[in-house]
Protein backbone atom coordinates (compact mmCIF):
# COMPACT_ATOMS: atom_id res chain seq x y z
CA UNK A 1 58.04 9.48 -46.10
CA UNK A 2 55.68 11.29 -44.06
CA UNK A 3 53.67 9.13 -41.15
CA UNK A 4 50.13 10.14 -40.90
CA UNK A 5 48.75 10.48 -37.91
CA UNK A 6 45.56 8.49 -36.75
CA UNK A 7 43.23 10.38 -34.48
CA UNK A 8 42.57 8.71 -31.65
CA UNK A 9 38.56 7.09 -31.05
CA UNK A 10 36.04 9.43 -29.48
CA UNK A 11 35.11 7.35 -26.05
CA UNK A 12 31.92 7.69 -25.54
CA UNK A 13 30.19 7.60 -22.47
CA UNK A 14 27.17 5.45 -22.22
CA UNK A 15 24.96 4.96 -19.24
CA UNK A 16 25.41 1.43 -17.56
CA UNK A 17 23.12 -0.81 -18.87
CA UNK A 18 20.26 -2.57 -15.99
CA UNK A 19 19.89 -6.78 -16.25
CA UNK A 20 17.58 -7.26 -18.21
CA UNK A 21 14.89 -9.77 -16.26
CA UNK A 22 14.71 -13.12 -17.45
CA UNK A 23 11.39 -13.82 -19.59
CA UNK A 24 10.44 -16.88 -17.43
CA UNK A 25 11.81 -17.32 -13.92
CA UNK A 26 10.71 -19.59 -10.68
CA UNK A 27 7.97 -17.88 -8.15
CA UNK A 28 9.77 -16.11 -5.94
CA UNK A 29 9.23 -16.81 -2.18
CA UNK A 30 6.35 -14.83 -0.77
CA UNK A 31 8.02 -11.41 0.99
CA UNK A 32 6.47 -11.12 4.32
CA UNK A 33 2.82 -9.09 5.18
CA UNK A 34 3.50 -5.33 5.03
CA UNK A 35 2.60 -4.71 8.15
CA UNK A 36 5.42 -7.33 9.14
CA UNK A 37 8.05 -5.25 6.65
CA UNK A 38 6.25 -1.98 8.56
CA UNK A 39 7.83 -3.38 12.18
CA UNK A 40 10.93 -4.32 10.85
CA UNK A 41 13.70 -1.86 11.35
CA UNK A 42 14.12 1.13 8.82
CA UNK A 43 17.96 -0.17 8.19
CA UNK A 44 17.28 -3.80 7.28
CA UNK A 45 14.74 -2.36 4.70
CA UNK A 46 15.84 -2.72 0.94
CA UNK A 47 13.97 0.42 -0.02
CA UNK A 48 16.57 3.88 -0.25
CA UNK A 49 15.47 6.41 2.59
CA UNK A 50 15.17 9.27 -0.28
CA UNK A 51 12.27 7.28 -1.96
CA UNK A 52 10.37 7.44 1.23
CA UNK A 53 10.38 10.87 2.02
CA UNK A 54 9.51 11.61 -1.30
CA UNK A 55 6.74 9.76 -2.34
CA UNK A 56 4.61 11.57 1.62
CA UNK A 57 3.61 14.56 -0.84
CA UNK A 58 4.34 12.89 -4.36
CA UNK A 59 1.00 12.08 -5.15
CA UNK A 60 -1.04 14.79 -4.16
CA UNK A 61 -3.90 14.43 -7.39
CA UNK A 62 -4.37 10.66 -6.68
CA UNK A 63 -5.23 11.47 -3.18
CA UNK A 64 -7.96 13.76 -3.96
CA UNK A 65 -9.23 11.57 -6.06
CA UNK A 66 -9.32 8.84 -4.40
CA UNK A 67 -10.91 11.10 -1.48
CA UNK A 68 -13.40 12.18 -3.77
CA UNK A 69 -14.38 8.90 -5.03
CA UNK A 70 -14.57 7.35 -1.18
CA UNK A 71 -16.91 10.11 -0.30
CA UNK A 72 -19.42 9.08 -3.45
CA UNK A 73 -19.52 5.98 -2.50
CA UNK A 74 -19.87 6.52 1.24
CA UNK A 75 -22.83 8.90 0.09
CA UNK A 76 -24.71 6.93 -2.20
CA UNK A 77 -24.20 3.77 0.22
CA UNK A 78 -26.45 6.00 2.85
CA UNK A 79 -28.57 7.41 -0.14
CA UNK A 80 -29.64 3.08 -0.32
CA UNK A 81 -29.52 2.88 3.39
CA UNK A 82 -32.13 5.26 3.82
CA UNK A 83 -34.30 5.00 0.55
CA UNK A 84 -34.46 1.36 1.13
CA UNK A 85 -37.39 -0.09 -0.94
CA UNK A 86 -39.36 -2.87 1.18
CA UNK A 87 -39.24 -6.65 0.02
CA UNK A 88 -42.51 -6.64 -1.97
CA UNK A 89 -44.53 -10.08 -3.14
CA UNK A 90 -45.89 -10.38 -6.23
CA UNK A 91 -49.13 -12.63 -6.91
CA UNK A 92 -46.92 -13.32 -10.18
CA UNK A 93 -44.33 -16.05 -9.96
CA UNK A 94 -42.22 -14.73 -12.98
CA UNK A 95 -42.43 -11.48 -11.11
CA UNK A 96 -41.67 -12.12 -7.89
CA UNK A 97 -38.20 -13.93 -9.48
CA UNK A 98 -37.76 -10.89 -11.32
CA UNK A 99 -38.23 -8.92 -8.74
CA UNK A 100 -35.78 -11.33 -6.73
CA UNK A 101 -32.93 -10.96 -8.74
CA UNK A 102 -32.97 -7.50 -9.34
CA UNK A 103 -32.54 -7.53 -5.67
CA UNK A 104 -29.93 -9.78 -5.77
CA UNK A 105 -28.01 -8.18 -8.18
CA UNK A 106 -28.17 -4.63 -6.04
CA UNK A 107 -26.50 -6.72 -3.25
CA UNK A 108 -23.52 -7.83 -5.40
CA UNK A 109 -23.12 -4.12 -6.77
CA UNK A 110 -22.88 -2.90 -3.06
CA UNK A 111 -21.02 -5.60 -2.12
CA UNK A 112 -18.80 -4.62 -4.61
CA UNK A 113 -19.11 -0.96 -3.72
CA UNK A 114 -17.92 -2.03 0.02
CA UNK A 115 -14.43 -3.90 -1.25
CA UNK A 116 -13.90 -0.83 -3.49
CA UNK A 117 -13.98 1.59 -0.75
CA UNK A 118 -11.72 -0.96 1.53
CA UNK A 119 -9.57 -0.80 -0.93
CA UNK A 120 -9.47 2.86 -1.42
CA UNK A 121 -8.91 3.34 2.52
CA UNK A 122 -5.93 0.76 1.96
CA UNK A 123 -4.05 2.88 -0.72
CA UNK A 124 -4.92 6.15 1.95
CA UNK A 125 -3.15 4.66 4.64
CA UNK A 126 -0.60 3.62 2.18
CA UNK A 127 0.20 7.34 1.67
CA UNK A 128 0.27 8.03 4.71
CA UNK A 129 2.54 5.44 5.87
CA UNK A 130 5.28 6.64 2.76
CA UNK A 131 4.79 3.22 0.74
CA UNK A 132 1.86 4.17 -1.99
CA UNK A 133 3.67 3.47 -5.32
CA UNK A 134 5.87 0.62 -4.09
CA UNK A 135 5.55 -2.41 -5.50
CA UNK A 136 4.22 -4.96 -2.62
CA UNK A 137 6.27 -8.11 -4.55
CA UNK A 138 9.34 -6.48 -5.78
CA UNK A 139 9.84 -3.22 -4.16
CA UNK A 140 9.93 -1.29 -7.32
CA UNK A 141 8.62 2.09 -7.91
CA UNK A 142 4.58 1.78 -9.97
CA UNK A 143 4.80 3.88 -12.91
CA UNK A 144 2.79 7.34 -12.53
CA UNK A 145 0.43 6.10 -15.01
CA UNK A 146 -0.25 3.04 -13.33
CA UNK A 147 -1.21 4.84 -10.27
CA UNK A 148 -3.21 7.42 -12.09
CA UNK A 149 -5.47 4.87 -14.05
CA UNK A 150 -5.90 2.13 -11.45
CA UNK A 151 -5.01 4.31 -7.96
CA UNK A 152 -5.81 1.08 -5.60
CA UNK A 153 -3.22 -1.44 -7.02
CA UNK A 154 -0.56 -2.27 -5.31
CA UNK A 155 1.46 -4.13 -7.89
CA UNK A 156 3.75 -3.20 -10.61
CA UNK A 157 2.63 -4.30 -14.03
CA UNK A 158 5.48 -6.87 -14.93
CA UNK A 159 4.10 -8.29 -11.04
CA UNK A 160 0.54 -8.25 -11.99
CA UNK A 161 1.04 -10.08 -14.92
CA UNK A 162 3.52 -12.72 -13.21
CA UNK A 163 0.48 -13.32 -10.46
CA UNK A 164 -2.43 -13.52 -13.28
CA UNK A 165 -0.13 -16.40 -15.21
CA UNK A 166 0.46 -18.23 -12.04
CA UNK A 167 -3.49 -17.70 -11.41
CA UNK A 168 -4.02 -19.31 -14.91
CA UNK A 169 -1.55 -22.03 -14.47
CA UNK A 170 -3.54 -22.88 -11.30
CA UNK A 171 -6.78 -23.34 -12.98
């Protein structure tokens, strides 16, 4: 009787698998002010050196826009500065509230204007300091397309979400 001969199974090789993160887990305790992690010393910090150096000319588009879109503001801000219509009065009541909050409302869209573009410096210097695309809670890398549609954020989408259920649980 002849003995057949099994072949032996094909290993094959699979990448190893990342922990999946658990759906609901306890608020983690606040890291420490980036410009605290900024003093600490470059070997205590989590982050990989190579990430670093990289991500000083990864993002060259998102600069430029974000250059671009600081210099708009900056120039309609002095366009209003200098264009600046007087306070007028009305004989009208109804007018002179209409007139009022139309006011009004120009104040909140400059006020607006002005946290936009402190934001927009903030993501600059964050370039320039190596740590635009980091995650500020969990150290990850943003995804490109993150960056690309909402260039000031400084969180990570699964962090986002985590802080706007913990701002809904607080309501």
């Amino acid at each position: 009787m002849a003995t057949r001969r099994t072949p032996k199974p094909v290993k094959k090789r699979v990448a190893p698998k990342r922990a999946a993160k658990p759906a609901a887990k306890a608020p983690k305790a606040r890291r420490p002010a980036l410009s605290a992690r900024k003093a600490a010393p470059k070997s205590a910090s989590k982050r990989p050196a190579k990430k670093t150096a990289k991500s000083a000319g990864k993002y060259p588009d998102i600069r430029r826009d974000l250059q671009r879109q600081r210099s708009a503001l900056l120039q309609e801000a002095g366009v209003a500065l200098t264009n600046r219509a007087e306070f007028e009065t009305f004989p009208d009541l109804s007018d002179q509230a209409s007139a009022e909050m139309d006011q009004n409302f120009l104040l909140r869209l400059k006020d607006r204007e002005r946290k936009l573009i402190k934001k927009i410096d903030e993501a600059l210097d964050r370039m320039s300091g190596n740590v635009y695309g980091i995650c500020e809670r969990c150290g990850g890398d943003i995804p490109y397309k993150r960056l690309k549609a909402r260039p000031v954020t400084t969180l990570c989408i699964d962090c986002k979400t985590l802080q706007e259920q913990e701002e809904l649980i607080r309501r």
